[in-house]
C-alpha atoms as a PDB file:
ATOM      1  CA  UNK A   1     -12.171 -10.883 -15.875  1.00  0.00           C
ATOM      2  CA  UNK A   2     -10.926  -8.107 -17.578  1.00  0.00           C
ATOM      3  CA  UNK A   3      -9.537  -4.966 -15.853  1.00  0.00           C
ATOM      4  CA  UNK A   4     -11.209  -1.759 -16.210  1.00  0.00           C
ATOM      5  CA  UNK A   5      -8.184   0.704 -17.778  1.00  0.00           C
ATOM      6  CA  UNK A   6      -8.872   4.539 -17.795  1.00  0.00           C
ATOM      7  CA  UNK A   7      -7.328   5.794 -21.363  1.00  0.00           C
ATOM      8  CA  UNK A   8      -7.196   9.354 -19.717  1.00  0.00           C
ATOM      9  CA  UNK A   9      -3.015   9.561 -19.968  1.00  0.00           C
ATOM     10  CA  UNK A  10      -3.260   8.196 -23.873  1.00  0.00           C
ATOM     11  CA  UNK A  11      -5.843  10.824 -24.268  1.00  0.00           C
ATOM     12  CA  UNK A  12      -4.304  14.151 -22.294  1.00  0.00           C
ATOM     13  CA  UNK A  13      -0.580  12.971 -22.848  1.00  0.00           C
ATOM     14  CA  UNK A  14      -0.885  14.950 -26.192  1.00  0.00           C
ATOM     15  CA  UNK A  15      -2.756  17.989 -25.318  1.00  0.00           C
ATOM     16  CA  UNK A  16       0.268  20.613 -25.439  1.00  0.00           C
ATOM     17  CA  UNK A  17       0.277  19.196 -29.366  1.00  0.00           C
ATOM     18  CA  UNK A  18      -3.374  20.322 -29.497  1.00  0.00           C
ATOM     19  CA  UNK A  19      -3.037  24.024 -28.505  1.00  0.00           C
ATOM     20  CA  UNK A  20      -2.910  25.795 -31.513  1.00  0.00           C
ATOM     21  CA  UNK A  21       0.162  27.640 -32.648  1.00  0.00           C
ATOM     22  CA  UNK A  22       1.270  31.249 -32.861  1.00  0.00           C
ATOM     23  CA  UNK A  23       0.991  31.437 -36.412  1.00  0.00           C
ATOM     24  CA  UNK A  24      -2.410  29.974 -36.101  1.00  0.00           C
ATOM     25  CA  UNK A  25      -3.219  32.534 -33.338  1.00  0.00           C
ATOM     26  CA  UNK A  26      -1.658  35.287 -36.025  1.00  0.00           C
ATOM     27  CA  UNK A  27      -3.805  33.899 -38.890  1.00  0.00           C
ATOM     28  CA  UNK A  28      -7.037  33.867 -36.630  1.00  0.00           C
ATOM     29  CA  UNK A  29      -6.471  37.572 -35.386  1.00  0.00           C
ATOM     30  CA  UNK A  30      -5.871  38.102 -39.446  1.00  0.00           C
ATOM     31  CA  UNK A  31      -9.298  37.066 -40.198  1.00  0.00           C
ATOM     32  CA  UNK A  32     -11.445  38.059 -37.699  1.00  0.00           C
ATOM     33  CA  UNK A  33     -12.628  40.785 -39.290  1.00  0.00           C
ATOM     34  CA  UNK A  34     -13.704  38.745 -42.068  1.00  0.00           C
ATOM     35  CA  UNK A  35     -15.273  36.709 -39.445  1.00  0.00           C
ATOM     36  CA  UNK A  36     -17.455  39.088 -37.731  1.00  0.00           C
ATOM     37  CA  UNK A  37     -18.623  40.397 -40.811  1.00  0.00           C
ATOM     38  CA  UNK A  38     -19.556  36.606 -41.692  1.00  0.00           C
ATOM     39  CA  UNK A  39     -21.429  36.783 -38.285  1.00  0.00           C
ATOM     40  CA  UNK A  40     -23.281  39.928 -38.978  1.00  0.00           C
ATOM     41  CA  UNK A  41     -24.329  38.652 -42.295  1.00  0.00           C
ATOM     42  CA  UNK A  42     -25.537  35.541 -40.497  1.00  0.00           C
ATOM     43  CA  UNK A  43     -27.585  37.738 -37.788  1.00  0.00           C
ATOM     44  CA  UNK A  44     -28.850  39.449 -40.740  1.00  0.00           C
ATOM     45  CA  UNK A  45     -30.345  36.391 -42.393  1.00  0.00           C
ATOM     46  CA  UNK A  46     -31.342  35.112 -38.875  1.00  0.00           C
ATOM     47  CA  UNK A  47     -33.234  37.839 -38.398  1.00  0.00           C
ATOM     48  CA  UNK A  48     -35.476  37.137 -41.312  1.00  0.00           C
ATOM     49  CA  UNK A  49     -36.057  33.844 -40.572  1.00  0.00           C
ATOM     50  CA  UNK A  50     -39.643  33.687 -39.455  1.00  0.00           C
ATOM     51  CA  UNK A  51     -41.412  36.357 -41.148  1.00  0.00           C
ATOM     52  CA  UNK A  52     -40.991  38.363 -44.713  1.00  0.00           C
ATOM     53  CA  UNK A  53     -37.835  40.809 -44.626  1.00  0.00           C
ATOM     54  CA  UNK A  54     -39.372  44.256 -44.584  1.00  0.00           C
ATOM     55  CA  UNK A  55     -37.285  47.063 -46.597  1.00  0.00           C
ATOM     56  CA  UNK A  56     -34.931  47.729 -43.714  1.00  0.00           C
ATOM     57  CA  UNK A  57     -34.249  43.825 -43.264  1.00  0.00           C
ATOM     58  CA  UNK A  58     -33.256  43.646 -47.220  1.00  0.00           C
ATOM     59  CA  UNK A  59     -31.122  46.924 -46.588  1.00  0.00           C
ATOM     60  CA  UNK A  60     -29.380  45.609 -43.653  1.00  0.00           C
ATOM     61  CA  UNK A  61     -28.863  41.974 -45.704  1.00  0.00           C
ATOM     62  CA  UNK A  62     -27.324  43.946 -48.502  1.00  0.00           C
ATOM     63  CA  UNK A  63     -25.310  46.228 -46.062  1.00  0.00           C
ATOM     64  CA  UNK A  64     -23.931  43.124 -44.181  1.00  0.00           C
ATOM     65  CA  UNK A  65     -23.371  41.359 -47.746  1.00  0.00           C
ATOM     66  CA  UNK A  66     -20.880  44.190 -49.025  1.00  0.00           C
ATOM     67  CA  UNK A  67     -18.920  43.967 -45.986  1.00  0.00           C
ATOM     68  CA  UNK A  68     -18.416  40.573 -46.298  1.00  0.00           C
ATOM     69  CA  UNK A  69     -17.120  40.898 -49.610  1.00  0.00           C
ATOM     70  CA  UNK A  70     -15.138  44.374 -48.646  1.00  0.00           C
ATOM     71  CA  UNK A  71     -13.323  42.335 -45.627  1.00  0.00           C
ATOM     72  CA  UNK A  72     -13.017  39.264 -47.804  1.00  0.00           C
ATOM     73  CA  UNK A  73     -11.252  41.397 -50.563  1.00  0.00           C
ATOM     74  CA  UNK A  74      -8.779  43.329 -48.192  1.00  0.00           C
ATOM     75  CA  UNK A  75      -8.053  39.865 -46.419  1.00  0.00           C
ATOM     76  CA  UNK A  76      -7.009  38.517 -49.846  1.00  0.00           C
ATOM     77  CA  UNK A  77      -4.978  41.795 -50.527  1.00  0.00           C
ATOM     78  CA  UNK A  78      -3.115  41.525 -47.467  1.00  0.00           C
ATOM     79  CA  UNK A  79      -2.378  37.636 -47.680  1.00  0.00           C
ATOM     80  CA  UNK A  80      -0.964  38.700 -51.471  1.00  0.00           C
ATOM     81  CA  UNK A  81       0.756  41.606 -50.386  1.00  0.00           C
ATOM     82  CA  UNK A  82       2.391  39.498 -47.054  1.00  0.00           C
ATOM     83  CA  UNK A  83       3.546  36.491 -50.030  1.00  0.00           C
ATOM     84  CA  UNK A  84       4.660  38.950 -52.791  1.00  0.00           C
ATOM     85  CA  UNK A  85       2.404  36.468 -55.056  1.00  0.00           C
ATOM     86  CA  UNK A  86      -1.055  37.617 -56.995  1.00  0.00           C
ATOM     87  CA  UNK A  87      -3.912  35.482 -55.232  1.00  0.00           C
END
């Protein structure tokens, strides 16, 4: 018979490896205004999901598509302008 062996240590005995790092946290914080815009462009489309967008739905969808694409530009200017390189 075969012993029953818990892998719990080989599992956890990393998990300070698995928090993520400052830089990470940095980069994260960096983008989260891209993010939420991401999210509000998601709501958007959500929104429409189960009926026909009315004129404020497609006005909202646009609205929430050029901030995605404002916050996506001034994240890629400030990456550019933190490397000194042209993205």
């Amino acid at each position: 018979m075969n012993p029953i062996v818990t892998v719990q240590d080989a599992v956890t005995a990393f998990a300070d490896f698995m928090e993520p790092t400052d830089a990470e946290l940095d980069a994260i914080e960096r983008e989260m205004p891209t993010i939420l815009a991401d999210v509000d462009l998601l709501d958007a489309l959500i929104i429409t999901l189960d009926r026909t967008p009315s004129e404020l739905d497609a006005r909202r969808i646009r609205r929430a598509r050029r901030r995605v694409l404002a916050e996506r530009r001034e994240l890629a200017n400030r990456t550019s302008g933190a490397t000194g390189g042209a993205a």
